[in-house]
Each structure stands twice: as C-alpha cells, then as structure tokens.
C-alpha atoms as a PDB file:
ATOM      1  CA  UNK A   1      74.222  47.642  92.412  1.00  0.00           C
ATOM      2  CA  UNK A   2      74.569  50.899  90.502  1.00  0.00           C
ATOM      3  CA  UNK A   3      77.883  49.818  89.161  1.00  0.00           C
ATOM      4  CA  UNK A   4      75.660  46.977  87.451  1.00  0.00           C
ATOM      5  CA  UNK A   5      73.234  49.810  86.516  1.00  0.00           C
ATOM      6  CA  UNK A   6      75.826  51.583  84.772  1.00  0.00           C
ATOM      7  CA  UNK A   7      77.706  48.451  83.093  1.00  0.00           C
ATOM      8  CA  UNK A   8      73.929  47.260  81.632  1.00  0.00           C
ATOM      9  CA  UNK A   9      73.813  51.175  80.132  1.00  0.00           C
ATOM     10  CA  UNK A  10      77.074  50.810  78.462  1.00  0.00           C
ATOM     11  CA  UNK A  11      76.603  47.283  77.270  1.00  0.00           C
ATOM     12  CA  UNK A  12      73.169  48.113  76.071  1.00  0.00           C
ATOM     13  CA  UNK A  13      74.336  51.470  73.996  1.00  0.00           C
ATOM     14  CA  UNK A  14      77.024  49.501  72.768  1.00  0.00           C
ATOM     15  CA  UNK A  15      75.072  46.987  71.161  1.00  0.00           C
ATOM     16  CA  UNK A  16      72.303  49.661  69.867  1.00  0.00           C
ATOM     17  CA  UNK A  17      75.318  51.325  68.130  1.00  0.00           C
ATOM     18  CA  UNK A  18      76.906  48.267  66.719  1.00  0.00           C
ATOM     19  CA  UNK A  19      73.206  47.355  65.495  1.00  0.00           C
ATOM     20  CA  UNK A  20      72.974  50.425  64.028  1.00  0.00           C
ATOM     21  CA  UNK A  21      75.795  50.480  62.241  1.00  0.00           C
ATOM     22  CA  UNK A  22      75.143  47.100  61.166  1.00  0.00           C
ATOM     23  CA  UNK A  23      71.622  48.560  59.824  1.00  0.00           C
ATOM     24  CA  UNK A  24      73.398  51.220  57.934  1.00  0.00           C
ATOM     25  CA  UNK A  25      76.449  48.779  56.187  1.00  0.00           C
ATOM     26  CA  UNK A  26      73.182  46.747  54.858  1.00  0.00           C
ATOM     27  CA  UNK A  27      71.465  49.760  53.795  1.00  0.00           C
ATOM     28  CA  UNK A  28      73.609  50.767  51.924  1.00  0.00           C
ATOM     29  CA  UNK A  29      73.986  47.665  49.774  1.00  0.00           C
ATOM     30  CA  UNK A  30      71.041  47.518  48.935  1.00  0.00           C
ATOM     31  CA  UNK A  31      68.879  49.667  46.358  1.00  0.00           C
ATOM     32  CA  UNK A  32      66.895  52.742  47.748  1.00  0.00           C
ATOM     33  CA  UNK A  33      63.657  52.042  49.172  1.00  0.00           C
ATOM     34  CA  UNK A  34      61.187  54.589  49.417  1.00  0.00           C
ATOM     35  CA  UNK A  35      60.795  57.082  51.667  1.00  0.00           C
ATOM     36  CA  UNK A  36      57.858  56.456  53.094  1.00  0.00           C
ATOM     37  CA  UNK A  37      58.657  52.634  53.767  1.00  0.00           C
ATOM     38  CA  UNK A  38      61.831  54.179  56.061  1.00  0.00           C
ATOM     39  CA  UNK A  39      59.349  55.125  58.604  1.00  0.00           C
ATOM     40  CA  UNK A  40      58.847  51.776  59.689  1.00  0.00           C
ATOM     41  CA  UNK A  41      62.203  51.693  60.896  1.00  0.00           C
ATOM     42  CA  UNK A  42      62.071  54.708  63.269  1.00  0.00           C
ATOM     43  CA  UNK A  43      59.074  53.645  64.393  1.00  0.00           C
ATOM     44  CA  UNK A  44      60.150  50.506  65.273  1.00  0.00           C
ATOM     45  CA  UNK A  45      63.201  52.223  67.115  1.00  0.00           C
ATOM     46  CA  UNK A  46      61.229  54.211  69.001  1.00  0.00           C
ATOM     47  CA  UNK A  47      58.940  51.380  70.303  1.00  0.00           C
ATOM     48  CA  UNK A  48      62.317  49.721  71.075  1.00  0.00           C
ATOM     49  CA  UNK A  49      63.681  52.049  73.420  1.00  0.00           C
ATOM     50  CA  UNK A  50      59.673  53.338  74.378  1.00  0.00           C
ATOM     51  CA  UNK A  51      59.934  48.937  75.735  1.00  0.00           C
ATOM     52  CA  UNK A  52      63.278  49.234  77.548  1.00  0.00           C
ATOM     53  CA  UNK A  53      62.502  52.050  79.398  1.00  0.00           C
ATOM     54  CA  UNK A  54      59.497  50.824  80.300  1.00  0.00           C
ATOM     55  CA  UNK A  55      61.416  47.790  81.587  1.00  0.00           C
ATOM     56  CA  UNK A  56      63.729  49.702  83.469  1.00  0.00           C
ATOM     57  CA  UNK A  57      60.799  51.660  85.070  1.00  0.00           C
ATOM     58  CA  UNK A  58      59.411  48.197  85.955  1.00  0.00           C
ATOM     59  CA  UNK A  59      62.599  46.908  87.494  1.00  0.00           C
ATOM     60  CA  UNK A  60      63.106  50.055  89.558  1.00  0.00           C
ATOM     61  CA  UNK A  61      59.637  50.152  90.943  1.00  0.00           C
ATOM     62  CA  UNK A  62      59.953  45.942  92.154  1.00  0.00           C
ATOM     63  CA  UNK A  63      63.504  46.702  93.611  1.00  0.00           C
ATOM     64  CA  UNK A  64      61.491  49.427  95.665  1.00  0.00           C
ATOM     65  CA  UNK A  65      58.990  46.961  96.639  1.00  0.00           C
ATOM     66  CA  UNK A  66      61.599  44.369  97.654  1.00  0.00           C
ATOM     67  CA  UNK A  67      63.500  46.709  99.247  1.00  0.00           C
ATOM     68  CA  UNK A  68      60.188  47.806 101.249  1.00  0.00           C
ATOM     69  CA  UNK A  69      59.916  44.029 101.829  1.00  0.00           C
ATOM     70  CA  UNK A  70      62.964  43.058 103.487  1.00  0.00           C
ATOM     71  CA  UNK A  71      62.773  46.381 105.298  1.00  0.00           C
ATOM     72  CA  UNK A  72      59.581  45.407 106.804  1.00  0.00           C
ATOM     73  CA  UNK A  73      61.039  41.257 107.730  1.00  0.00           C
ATOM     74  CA  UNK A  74      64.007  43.268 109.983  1.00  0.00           C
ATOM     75  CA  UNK A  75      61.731  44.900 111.655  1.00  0.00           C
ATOM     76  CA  UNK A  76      58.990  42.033 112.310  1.00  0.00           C
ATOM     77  CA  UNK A  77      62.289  39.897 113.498  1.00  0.00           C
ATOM     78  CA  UNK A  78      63.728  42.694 115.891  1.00  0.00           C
ATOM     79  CA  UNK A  79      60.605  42.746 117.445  1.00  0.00           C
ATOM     80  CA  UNK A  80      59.454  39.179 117.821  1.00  0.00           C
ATOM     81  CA  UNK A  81      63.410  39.306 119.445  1.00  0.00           C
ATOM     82  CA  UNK A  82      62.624  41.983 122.062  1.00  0.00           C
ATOM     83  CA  UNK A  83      59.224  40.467 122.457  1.00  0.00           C
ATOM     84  CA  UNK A  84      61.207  37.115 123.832  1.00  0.00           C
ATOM     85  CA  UNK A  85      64.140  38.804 125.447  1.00  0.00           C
ATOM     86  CA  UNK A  86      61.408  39.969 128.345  1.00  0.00           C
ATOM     87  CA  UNK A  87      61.840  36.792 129.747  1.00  0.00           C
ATOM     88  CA  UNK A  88      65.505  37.298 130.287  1.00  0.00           C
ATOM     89  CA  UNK A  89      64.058  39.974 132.550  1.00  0.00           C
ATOM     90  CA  UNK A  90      63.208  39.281 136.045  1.00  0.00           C
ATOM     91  CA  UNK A  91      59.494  37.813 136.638  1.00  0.00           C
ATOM     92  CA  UNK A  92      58.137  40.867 138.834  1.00  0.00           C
ATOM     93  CA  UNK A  93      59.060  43.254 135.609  1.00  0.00           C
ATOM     94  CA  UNK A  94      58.039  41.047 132.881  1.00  0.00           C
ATOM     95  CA  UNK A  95      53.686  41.379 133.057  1.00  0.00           C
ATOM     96  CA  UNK A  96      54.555  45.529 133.073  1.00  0.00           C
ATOM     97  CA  UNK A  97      57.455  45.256 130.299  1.00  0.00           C
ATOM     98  CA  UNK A  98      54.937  42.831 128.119  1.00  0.00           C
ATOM     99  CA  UNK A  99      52.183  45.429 128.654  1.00  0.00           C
ATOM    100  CA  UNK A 100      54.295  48.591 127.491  1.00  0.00           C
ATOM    101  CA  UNK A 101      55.686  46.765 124.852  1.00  0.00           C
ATOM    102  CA  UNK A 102      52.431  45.594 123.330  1.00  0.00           C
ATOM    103  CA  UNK A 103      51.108  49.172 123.641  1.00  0.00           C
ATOM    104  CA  UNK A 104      54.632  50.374 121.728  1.00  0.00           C
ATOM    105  CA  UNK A 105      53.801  47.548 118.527  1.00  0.00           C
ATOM    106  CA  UNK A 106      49.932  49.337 118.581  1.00  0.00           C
ATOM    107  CA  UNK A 107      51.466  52.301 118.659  1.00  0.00           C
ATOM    108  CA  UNK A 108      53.287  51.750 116.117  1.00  0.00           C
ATOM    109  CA  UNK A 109      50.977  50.069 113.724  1.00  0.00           C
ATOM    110  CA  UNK A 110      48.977  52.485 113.803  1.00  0.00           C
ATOM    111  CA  UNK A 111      51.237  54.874 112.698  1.00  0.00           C
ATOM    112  CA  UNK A 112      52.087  53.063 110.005  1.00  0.00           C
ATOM    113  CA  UNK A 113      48.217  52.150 108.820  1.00  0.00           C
ATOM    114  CA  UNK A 114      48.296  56.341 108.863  1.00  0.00           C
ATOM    115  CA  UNK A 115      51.342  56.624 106.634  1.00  0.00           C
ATOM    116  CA  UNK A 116      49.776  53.878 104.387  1.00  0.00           C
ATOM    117  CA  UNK A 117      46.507  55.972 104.054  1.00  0.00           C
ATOM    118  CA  UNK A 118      48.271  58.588 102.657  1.00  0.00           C
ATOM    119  CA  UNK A 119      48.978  61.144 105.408  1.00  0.00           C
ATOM    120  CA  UNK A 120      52.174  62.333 106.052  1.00  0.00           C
ATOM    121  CA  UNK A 121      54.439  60.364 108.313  1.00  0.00           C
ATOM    122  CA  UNK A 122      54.685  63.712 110.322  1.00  0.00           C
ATOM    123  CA  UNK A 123      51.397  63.484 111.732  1.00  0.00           C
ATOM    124  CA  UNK A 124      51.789  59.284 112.189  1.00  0.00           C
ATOM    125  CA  UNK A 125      54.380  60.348 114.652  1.00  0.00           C
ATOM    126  CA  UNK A 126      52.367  63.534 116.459  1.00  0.00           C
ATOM    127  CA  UNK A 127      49.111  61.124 116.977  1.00  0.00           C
ATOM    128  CA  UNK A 128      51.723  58.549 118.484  1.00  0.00           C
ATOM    129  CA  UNK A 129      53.215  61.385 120.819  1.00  0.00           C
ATOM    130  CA  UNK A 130      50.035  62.160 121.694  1.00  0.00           C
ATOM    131  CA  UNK A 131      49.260  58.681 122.255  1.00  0.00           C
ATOM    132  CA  UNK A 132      52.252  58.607 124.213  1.00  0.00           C
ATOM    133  CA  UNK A 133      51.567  61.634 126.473  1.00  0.00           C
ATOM    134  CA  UNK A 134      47.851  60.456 127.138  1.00  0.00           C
ATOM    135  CA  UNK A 135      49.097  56.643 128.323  1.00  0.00           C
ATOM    136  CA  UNK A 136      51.772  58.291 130.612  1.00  0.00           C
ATOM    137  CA  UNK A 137      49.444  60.904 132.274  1.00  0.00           C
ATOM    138  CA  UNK A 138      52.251  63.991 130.835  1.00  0.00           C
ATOM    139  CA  UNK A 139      49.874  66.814 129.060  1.00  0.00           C
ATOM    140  CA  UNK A 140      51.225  68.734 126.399  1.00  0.00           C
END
C-alpha cells in the first residue's frame, strides 16, 4: 500500500509540473496581463493543493477507520469460535468454561468502553486485573 502511496505522489507531481509548464509555454504567448490579475492564479494553486491535501487527510483518516473495522470483525469471529469450541470440551467442564468465558468477553468490553471514553488503555487493563484478582479470590 505505501508503494501505491508513493507512485500516486510521483504521478501527481508529475502532472502538476507538466501543467505548469504547460501554463508557462501559454503565458508566454500571450500579451502581459496585469499584475494584479496574476493573483488569481496562485490563488487558485494554492486552493488546489489546500483540496488535495485535504483529500489525502480524508483518505488516511477512513483507511484508519477501516482498518479499526476489520480489526474489530477478527476479533468478534475468534470469539464467537472459542465461544463454540466449548462444546468440543467434555460436558462436566463446559457450564464452568461458558461461565469464565462470558466473564472474560465482560471483562473485556469493558475495557474497551474505558479506552473509548478516553482513558488510557493502561488503566482499561489495571481495572480488568483488578477485576481479575477480585473474581479469583487473589488480593493484590
């Protein structure tokens, strides 16, 4: 993907050059215009490259999001697939395994509402230790 990145930046200053020049080959056969008519063409440069980088900044931010997305879909199918590997287990274990596992997924939503808050994922994971501790009668 960043070897895409990289052949889009080339491309693109590529083409800005050849426009430019382009620009500058009509200029020049043409009469003068007045200065203060030339500002409308840096301005209009400048909102040009002010739009692609705001397009790039756009496209960054939804790869992130996608990214988070498909991050989030691995871990929802991992563990619907542990959830229905306990009955691979033997019967006696499974009601115990179920129970621990259900009180892992709390666990671990709630860490994750924390993190989405705003807090730091640091203390997500020391209220889940704690949690942790508490449910397995171990004081720290």
């Amino acid at each position: 993907m960043a070897d895409g990145t990289l052949l889009l930046s080339i491309g693109l200053c590529a083409i800005m050059l050849i426009a430019s020049y382009l620009v500058y080959r009509l200029r020049k056969s043409r009469p003068p215009v007045e200065k203060e008519e030339s500002y409308g063409v840096v301005l209009a440069a400048v909102l040009a490259l002010f739009g692609l980088l705001l397009g790039f900044t756009m496209q960054t931010a939804m790869n992130g999001l996608v990214l988070e997305w498909q991050l989030t879909l691995r871990e929802l199918n991992a563990s619907g697939t542990a959830y229905l590997r306990i009955d691979l287990l033997p019967e006696n274990d499974q009601p115990e395994i179920r129970y621990l596992f259900r009180n892992y997924l709390d666990e671990r939503l709630h860490a994750a509402d924390i993190v989405r808050s705003g807090a730091s994922p640091e203390q997500a994971m020391r209220k889940a230790l704690q949690a942790e501790h508490k449910k397995y009668g171990t004081g720290r």
